[in-house]
Every structure is written in C-alpha cells, then in structure tokens.
Protein backbone atom coordinates (compact mmCIF):
# COMPACT_ATOMS: atom_id res chain seq x y z
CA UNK A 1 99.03 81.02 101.08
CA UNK A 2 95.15 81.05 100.99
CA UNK A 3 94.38 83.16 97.82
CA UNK A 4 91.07 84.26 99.20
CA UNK A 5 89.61 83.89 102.35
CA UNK A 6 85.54 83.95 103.22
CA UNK A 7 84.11 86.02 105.96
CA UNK A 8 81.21 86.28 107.77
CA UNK A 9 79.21 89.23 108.78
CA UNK A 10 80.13 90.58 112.94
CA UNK A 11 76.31 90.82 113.41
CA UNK A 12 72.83 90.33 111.58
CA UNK A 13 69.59 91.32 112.49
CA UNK A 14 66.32 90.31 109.88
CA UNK A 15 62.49 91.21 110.67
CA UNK A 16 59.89 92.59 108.94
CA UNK A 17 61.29 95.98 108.65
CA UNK A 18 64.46 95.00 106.55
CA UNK A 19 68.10 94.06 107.41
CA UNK A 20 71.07 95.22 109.27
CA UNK A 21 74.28 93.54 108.66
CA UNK A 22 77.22 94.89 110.68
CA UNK A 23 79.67 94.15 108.25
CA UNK A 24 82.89 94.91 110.43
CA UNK A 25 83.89 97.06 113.61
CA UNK A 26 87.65 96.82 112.80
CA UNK A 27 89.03 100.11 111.69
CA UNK A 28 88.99 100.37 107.73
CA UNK A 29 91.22 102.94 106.06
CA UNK A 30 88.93 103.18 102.80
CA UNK A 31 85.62 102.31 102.26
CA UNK A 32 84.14 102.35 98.41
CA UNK A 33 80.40 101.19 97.22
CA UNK A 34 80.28 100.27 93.86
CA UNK A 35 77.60 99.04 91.22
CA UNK A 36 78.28 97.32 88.40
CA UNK A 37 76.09 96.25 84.98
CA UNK A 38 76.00 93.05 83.98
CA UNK A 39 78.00 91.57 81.86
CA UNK A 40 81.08 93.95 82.88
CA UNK A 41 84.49 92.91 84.05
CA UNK A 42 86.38 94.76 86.91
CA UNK A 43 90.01 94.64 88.63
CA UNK A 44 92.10 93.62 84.98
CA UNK A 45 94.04 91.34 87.55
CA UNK A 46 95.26 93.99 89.60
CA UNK A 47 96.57 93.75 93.25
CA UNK A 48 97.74 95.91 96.14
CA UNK A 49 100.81 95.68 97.72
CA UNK A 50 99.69 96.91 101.15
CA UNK A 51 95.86 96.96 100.88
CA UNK A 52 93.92 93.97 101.70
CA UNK A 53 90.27 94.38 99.99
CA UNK A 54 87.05 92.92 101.53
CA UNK A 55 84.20 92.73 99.52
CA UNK A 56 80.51 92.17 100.71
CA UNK A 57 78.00 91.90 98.21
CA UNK A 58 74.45 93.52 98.99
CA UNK A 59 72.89 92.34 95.70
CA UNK A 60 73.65 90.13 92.86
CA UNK A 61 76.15 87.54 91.29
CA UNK A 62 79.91 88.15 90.79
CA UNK A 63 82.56 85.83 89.28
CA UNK A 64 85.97 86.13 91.11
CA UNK A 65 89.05 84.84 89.67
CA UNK A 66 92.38 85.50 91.82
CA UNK A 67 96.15 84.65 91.20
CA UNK A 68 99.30 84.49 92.88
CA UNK A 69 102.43 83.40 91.38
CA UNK A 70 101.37 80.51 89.61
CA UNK A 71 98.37 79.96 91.20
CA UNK A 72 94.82 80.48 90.11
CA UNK A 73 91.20 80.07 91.52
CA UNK A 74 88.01 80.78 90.72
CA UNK A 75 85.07 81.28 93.08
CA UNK A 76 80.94 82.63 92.21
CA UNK A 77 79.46 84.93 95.12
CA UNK A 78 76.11 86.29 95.10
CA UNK A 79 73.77 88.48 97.54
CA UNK A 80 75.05 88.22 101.19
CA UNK A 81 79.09 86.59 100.91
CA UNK A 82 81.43 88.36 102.17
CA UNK A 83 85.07 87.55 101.17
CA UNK A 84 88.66 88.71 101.08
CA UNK A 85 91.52 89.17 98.87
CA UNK A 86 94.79 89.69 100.74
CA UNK A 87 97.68 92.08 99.60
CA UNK A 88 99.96 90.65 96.70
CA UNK A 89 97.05 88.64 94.82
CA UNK A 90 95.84 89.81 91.56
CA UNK A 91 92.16 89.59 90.85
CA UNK A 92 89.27 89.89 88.49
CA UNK A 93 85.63 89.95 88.36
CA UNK A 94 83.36 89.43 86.08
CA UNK A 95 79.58 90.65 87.00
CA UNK A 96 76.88 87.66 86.48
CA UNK A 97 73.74 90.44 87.56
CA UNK A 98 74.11 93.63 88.10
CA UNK A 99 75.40 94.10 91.47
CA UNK A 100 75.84 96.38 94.36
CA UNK A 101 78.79 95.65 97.21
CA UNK A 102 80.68 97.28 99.57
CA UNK A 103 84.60 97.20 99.48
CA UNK A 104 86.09 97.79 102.77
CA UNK A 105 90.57 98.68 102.34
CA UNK A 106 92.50 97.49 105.41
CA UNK A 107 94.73 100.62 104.39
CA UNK A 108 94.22 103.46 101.62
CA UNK A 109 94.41 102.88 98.03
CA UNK A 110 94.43 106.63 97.02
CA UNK A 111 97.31 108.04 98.66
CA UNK A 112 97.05 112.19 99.40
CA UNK A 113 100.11 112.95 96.87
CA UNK A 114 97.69 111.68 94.45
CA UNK A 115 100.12 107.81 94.03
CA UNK A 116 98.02 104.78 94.10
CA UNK A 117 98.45 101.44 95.80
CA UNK A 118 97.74 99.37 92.39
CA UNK A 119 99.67 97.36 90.53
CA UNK A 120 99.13 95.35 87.45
C-alpha cells in the first residue's frame, strides 16, 4: 500500500501577470484552505476512514509524517507539491514556514448530523 502518493497539477499557466494552477476537475466533496504559523504541528496522527485528503501547498514548507499499521514515512513539501494521503493512514505535519494550502476531501469530513469522519 503506497502511504502517500504525489500529484501533479491538471493544468498551469505562468506569465507576467501571476499564476493559475488548475489543481483538479474531479468532483471534490470538501474543500478547506488553511494557514498555518510556523513552528505548529497539525493532524495529531489522525486518519479518515472514507475521506482521502489532497493537499496542495500555495506557499511554504511542511513536514509530513504518515503511518499505516506498522509503517512509517516521512516526506518535506514546500510551495507548489501537491500530494495525497489515502483513507486509513494516519498523518502529521509539522509547519517548517508559515504556510498556506489547499485541502481538497474526495468525500465530506463534517457530516450534516454534526459526526465527523476522524479517527485517532
């Protein structure tokens, strides 16, 4: 079982106006941006049971540690990766910079009855 898997971006488009990065044109059940400070830790090792999370970083450094049974890696990402964790593997990360990304749920987290798809 891969643990983590990298993407790449659909589609991107750079001149001197900026950047636009089609990060996917699947359909995406949840869709959360998130900053972080440095020197903060996210995730506790959590995972989701039918939820798998993509992550694509718009600025700065993360740490990523992920586990499954009794397997562990760690991987760095900074400004521009795009990665995935799939459902059943727990995960951390540990913020290098302070950092924007985009997470992108293949299904919801939050469920309507107010239940959660995370488990520790």
């Amino acid at each position: 079982m891969k643990l983590l898997e990298i993407l790449h971006l659909d589609f991107c488009f750079e001149d001197m106006r900026g950047t636009l990065a089609q990060i996917s044109h699947e359909s995406i059940a949840q869709v959360n941006a998130v900053f972080t400070k440095k020197g903060a830790k996210r995730g506790n090792f959590h995972y989701h049971k039918q939820a798998r999370e993509s992550f694509y970083i718009l600025s700065g450094k993360i740490s990523v540690t992920v586990r499954f049974e009794n397997e562990e890696e760690s991987y760095l990402f900074k400004t521009g990766d795009y990665f995935c964790v799939p459902e059943n593997v727990a995960h951390q990360f540990e913020y290098l910079d302070d950092t924007y990304l985009v997470v992108l749920y293949s299904a919801r987290v939050e469920m309507p009855d107010g239940t959660k798809d995370i488990h520790v």
